[in-house]
Protein backbone atom coordinates (compact mmCIF):
# COMPACT_ATOMS: atom_id res chain seq x y z
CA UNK A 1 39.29 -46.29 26.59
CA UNK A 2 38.73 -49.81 25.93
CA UNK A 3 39.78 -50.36 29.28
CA UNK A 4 36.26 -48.61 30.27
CA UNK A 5 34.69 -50.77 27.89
CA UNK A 6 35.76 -53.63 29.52
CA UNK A 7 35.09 -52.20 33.08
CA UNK A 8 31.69 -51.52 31.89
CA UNK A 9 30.78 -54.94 30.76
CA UNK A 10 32.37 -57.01 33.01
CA UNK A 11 29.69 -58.20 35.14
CA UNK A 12 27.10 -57.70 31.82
CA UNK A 13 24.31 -60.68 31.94
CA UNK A 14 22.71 -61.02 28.40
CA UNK A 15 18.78 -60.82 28.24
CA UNK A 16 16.36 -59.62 25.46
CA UNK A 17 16.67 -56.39 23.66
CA UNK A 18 14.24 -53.69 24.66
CA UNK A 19 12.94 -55.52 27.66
CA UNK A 20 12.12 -52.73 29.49
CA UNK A 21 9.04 -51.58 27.35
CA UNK A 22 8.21 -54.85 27.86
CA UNK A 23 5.46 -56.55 30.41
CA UNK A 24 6.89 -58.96 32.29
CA UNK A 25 5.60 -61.80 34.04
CA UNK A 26 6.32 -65.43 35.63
CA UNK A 27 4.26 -68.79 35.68
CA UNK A 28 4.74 -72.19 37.26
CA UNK A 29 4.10 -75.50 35.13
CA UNK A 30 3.30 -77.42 38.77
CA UNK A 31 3.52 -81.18 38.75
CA UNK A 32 1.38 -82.81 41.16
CA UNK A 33 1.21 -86.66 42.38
CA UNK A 34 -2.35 -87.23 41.96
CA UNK A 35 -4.39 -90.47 41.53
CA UNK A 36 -0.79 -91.69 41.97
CA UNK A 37 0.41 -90.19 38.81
CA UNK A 38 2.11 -87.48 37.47
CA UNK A 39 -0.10 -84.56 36.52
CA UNK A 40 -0.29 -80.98 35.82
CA UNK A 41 -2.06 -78.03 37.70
CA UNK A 42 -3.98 -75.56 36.19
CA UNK A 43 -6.30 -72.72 36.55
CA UNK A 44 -9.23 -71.28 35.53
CA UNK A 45 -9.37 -67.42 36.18
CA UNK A 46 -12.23 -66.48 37.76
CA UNK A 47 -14.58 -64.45 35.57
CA UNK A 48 -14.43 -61.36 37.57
CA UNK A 49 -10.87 -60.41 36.29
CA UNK A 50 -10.37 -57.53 34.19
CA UNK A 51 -8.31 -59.83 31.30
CA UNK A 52 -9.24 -63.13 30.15
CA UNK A 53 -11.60 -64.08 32.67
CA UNK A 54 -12.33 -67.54 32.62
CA UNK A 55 -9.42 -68.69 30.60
CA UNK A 56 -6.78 -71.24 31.37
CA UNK A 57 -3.73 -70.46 33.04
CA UNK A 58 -0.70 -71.18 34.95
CA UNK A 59 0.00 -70.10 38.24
CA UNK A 60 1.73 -66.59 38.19
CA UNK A 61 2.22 -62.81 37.47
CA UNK A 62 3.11 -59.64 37.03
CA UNK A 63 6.73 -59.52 37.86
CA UNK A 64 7.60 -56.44 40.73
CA UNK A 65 10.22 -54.40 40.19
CA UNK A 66 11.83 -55.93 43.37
CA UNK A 67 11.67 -59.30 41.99
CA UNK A 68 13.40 -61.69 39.94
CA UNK A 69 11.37 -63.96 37.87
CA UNK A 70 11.58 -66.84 39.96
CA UNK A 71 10.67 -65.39 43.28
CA UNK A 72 7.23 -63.65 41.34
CA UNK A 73 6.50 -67.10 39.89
CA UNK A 74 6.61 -68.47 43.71
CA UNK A 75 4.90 -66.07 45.51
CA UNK A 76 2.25 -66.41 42.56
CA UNK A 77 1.94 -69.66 43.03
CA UNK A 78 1.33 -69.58 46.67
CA UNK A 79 -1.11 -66.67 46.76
CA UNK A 80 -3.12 -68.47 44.02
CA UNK A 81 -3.88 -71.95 45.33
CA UNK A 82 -2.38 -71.52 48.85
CA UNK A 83 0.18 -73.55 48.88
CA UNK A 84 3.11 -72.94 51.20
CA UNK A 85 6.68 -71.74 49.85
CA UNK A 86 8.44 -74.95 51.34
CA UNK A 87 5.68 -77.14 49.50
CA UNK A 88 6.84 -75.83 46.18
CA UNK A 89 10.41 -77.48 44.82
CA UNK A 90 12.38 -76.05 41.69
CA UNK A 91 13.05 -78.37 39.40
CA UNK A 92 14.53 -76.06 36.19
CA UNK A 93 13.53 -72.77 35.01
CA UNK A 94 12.46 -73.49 31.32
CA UNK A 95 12.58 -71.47 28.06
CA UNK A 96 11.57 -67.58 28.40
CA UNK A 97 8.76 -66.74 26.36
CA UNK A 98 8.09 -63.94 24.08
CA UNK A 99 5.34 -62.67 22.46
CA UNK A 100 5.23 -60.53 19.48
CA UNK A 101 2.54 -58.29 21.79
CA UNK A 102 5.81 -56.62 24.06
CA UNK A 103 4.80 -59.36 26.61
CA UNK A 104 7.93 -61.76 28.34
CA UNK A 105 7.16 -64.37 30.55
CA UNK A 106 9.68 -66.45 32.70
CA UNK A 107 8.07 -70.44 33.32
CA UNK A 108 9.68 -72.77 35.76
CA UNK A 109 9.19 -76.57 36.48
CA UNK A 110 7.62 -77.23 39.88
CA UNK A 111 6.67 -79.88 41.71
CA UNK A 112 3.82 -79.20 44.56
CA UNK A 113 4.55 -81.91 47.36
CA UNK A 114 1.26 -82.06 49.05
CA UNK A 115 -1.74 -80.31 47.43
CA UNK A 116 -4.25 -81.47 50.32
CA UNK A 117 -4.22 -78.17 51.73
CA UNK A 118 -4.92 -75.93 48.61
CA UNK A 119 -7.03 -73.14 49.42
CA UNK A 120 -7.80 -71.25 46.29
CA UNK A 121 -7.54 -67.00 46.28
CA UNK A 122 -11.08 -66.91 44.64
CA UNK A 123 -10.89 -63.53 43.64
CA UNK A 124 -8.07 -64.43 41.10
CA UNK A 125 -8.99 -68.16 40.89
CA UNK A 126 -12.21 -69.86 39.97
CA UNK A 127 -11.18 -73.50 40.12
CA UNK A 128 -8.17 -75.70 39.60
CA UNK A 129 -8.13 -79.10 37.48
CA UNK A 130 -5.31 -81.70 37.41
CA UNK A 131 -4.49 -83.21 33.68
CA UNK A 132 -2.15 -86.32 33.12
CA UNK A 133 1.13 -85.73 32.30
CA UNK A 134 0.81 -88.96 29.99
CA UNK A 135 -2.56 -87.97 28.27
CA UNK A 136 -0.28 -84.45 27.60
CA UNK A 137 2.31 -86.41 26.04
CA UNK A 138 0.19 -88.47 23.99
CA UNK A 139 -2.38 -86.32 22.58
CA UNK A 140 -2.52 -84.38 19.46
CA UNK A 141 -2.40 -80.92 19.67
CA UNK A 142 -4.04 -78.65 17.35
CA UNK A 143 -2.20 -75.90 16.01
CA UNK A 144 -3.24 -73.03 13.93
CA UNK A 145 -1.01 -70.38 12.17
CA UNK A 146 -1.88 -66.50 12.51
CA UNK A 147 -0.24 -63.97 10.59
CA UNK A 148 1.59 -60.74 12.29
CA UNK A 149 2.01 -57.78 10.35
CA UNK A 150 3.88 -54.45 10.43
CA UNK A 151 1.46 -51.25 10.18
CA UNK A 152 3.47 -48.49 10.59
CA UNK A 153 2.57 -45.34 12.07
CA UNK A 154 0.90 -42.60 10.34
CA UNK A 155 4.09 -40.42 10.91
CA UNK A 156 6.71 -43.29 9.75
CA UNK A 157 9.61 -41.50 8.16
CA UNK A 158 9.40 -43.27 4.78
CA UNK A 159 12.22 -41.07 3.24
CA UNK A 160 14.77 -41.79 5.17
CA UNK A 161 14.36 -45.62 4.12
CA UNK A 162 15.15 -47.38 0.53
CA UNK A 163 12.31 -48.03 -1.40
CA UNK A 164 10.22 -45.09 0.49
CA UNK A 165 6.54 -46.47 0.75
CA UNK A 166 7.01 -49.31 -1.58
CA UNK A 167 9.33 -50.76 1.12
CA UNK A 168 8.00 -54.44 1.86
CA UNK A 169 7.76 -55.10 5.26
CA UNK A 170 8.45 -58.89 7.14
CA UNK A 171 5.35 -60.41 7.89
CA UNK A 172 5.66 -63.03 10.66
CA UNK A 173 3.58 -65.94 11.56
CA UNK A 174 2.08 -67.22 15.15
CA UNK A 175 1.14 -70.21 16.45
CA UNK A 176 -1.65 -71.00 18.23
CA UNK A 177 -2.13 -74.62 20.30
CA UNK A 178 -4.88 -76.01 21.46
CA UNK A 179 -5.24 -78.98 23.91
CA UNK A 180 -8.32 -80.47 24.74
CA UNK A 181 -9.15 -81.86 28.15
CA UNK A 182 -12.85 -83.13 29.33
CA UNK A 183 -14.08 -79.55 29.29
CA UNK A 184 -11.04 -77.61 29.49
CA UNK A 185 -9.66 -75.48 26.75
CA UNK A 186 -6.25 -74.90 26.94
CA UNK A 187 -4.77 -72.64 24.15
CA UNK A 188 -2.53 -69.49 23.68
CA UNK A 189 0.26 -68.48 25.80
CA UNK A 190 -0.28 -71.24 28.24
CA UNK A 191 -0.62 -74.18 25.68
CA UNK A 192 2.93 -72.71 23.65
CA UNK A 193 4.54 -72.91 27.11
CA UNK A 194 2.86 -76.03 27.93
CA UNK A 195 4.18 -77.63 24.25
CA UNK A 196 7.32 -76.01 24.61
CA UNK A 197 7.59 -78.14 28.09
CA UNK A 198 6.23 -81.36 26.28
CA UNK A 199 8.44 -81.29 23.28
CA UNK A 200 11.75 -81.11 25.77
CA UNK A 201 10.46 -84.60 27.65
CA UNK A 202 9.15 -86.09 23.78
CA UNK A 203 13.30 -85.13 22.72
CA UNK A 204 14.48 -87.22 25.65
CA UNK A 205 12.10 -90.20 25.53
CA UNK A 206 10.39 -89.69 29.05
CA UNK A 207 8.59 -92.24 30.56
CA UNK A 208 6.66 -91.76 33.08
């Protein structure tokens, strides 16, 4: 029997619990050479688009259920500003993301070689901007704290639970950045990636 067991699990790979009620998507944090510095792309969604339209974003998607994360964050990436697979190098997948809203999303470190031939999928894209990597680094970001709270359902089995319905629930907290750039808002999802990218090169004492 725990010969099975073994059998079972021997190629196992590790990845979050319940993931499969979960959507699933993958960005790009793309570093460009621009003004002959390092800086980041991002987008603005165009306003047309059924969720947050006009917001700030990374590159990416809705992972198929033929992918793997990485090629959905290419292909993405490409269809987005039209930039060409072989313009796009890997530099490190970075850490997965999970939000307490059954959302996972997979970022990876790029850097775009050339970004003279961008031609932006304006149905999905309203306009890119480039922000320094070092004004990243250096400014203050604004955080704010939200609270997350169970409600269970109407039909929660309190019974079967100690306590019954004077059972106190965790309540869990939320951060929310905000980086400010010219007129650029960048905040949610994309600015915790975005910090969570910063804070690794702050640890190591980058220098640009």
């Amino acid at each position: 029997m725990i010969d099975n067991i073994n059998n079972i699990f021997s190629n196992y790979t590790p990845y979050i619990n319940g993931w499969e009620k979960f959507k699933r998507a993958s960005v790009t944090i793309p570093l460009v050479k621009y003004n002959n510095s390092l800086h980041i792309l991002f987008e603005v969604r165009a306003k047309t688009l059924r969720t947050q339209p006009n917001e700030v974003c990374f590159p990416g998607g809705k992972i198929e259920n033929d992918e793997n994360p990485l090629n959905t964050a290419i292909r993405e990436t490409c269809e987005e500003i039209g930039i060409c697979e072989d313009k796009i190098k890997v530099i490190s997948p970075l850490d997965i993301f999970v939000s307490p809203f059954n959302t996972i999303i997979h970022p990876y470190l790029v850097f775009i070689e050339d970004i003279n031939n961008m031609k932006i999928n304006v149905e999905e894209v309203e306009e890119v901007f480039f922000v320094p990597l070092d004004f990243l680094l250096n400014t203050n970001v604004n955080t704010f704290i939200n609270k997350v709270n169970i409600s269970p359902d109407d039909t929660f089995p309190y019974d079967l639970i100690p306590q019954k319905h004077n059972y106190k629930f965790s309540t869990g907290s939320y951060e929310v950045p905000f980086y400010i750039y010219n007129e650029y808002v960048i905040w949610g999802i994309t600015a915790k990636i975005l910090l969570n990218f910063l804070s690794y090169l702050k640890e190591r004492n980058y220098h640009n």
